[in-house]
C-alpha atoms as a PDB file:
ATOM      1  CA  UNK A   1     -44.360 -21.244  17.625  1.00  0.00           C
ATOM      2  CA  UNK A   2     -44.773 -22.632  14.358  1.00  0.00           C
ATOM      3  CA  UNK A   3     -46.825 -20.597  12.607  1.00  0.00           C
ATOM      4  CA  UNK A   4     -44.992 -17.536  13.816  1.00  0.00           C
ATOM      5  CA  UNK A   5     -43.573 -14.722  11.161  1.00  0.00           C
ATOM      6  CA  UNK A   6     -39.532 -14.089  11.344  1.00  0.00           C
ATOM      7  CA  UNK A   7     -40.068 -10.565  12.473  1.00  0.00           C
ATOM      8  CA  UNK A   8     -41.317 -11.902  15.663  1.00  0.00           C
ATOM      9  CA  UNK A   9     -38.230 -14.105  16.158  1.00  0.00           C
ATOM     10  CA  UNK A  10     -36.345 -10.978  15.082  1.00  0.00           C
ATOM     11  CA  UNK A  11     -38.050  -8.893  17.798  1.00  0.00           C
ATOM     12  CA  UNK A  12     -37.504 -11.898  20.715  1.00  0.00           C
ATOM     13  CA  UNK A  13     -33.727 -12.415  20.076  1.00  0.00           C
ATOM     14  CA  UNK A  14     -33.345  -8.315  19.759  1.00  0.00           C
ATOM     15  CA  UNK A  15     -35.149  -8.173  23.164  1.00  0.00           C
ATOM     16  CA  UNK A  16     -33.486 -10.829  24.740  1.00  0.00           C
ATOM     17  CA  UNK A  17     -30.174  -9.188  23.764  1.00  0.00           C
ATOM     18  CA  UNK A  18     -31.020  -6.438  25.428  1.00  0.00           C
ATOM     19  CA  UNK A  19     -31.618  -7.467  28.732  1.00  0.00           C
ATOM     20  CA  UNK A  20     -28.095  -9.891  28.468  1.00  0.00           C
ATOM     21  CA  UNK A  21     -26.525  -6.701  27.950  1.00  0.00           C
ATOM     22  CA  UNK A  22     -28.393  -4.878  30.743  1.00  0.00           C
ATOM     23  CA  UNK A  23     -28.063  -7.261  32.829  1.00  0.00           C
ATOM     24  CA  UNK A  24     -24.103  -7.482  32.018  1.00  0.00           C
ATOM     25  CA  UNK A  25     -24.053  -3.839  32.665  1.00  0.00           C
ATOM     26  CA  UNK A  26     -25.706  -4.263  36.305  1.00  0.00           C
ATOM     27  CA  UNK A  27     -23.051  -6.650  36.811  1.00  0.00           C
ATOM     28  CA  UNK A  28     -20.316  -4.729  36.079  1.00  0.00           C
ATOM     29  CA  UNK A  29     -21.398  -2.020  38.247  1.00  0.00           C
ATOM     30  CA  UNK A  30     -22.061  -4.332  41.171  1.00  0.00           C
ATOM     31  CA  UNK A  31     -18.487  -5.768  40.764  1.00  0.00           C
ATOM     32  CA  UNK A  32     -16.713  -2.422  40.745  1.00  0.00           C
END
């Protein structure tokens, strides 16, 4: 982790946002 560039931060918070979002959406259907 330390020696890591940014970008791959970047990319790991970008793909984690994803699948919140995905996940929210999933939800959302379920609960309808």
């Amino acid at each position: 982790m330390e020696g890591r560039p940014r970008f791959g931060t970047l990319f790991y918070t970008n793909y984690v946002t994803q699948i919140n979002s995905h996940m929210l959406i999933c939800c959302l259907c379920v609960h309808t």
